[in-house]
Protein backbone atom coordinates (compact mmCIF):
# COMPACT_ATOMS: atom_id res chain seq x y z
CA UNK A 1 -15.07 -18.39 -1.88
CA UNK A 2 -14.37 -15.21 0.14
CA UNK A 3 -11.29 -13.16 -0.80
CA UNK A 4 -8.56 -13.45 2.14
CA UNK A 5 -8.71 -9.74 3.98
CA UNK A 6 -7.05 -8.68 7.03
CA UNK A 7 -7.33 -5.07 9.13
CA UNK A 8 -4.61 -2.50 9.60
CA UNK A 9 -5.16 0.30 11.69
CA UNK A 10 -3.93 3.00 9.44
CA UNK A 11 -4.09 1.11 5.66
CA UNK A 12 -7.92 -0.21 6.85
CA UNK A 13 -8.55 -3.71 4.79
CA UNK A 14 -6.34 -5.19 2.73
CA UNK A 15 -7.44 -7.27 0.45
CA UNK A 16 -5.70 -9.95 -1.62
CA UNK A 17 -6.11 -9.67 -5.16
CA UNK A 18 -4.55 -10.33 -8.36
CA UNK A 19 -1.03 -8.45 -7.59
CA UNK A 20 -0.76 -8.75 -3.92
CA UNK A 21 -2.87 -7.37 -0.70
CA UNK A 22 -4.81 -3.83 -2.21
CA UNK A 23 -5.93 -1.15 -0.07
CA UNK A 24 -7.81 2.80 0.09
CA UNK A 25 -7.04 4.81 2.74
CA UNK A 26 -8.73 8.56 3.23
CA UNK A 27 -6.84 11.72 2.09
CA UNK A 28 -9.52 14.17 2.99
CA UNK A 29 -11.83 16.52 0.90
CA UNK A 30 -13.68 13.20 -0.08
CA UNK A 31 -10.99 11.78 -1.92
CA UNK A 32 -8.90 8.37 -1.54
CA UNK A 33 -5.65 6.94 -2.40
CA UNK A 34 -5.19 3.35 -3.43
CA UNK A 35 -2.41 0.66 -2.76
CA UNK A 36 -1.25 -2.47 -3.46
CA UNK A 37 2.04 -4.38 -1.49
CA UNK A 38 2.40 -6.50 -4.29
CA UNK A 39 3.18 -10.29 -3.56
CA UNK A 40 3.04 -13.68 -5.33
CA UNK A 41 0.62 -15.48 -2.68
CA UNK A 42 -1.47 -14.71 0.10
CA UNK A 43 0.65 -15.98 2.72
CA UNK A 44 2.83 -15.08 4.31
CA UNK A 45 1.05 -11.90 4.89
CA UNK A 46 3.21 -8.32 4.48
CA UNK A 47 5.81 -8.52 7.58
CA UNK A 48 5.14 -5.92 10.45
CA UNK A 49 8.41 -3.79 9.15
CA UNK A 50 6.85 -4.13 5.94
CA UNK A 51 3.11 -2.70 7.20
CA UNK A 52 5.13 -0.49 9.30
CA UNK A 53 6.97 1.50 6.07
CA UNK A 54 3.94 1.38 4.35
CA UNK A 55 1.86 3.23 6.64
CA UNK A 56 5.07 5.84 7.00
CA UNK A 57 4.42 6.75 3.04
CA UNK A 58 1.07 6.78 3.32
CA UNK A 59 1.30 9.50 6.32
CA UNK A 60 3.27 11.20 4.20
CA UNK A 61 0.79 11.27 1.26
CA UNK A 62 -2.14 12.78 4.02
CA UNK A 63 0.38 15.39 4.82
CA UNK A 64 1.30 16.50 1.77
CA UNK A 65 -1.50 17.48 -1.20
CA UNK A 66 -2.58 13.33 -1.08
CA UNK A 67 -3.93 14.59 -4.22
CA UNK A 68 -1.08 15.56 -6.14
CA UNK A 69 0.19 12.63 -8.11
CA UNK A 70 -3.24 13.22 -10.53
CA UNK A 71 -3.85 9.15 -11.42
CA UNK A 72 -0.26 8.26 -10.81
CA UNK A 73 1.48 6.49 -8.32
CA UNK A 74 4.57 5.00 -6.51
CA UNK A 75 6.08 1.58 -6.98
CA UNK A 76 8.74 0.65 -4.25
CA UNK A 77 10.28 -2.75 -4.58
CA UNK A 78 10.82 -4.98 -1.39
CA UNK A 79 12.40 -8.54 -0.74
CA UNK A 80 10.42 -11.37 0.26
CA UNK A 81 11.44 -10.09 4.34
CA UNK A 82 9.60 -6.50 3.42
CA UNK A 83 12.68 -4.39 3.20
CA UNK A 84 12.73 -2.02 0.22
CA UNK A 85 15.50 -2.58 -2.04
CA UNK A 86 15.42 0.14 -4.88
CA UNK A 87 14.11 3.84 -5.09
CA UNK A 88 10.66 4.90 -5.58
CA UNK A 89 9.55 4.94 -9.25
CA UNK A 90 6.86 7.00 -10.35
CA UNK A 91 3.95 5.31 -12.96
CA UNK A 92 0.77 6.14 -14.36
């Protein structure tokens, strides 16, 4: 059975795995970051505020040293509607 995918024009595919819908995007110099909008089920998908935010950050990330969290990352925590409801924590 085929994983469920869906496009985005900035995050590419999305993929949903075991935490939620998982992603690489390009950060140049032949390097990639990776994502995950972590959810309990498939559907719904991520809302479009929830894509939109997402894609924001990962702007940010091309426009600033992508490469400079070394094998870390960023966690932000949403509500079921998308909208982020804590501060960014730093992992990894």
């Amino acid at each position: 059975m085929a994983k469920a995918s869906f496009r985005d024009t900035v995050l590419g595919k999305l993929t949903w795995g075991r935490n939620g819908w998982g992603f690489t995007f390009p950060l140049g110099r032949d390097r990639h970051g990776e994502g995950t909008i972590i959810a309990s089920s498939p559907e719904p998908r991520p809302t479009a505020e929830c894509l939109a935010d997402v894609r924001s950050y990962v702007r940010w990330f091309r426009r600033n040293d992508g490469g400079m969290f070394w094998g870390h990352g960023i966690e932000l925590s949403t509500d079921f509607a998308g909208k982020i409801t804590g501060e960014p924590e730093m992992f990894g």
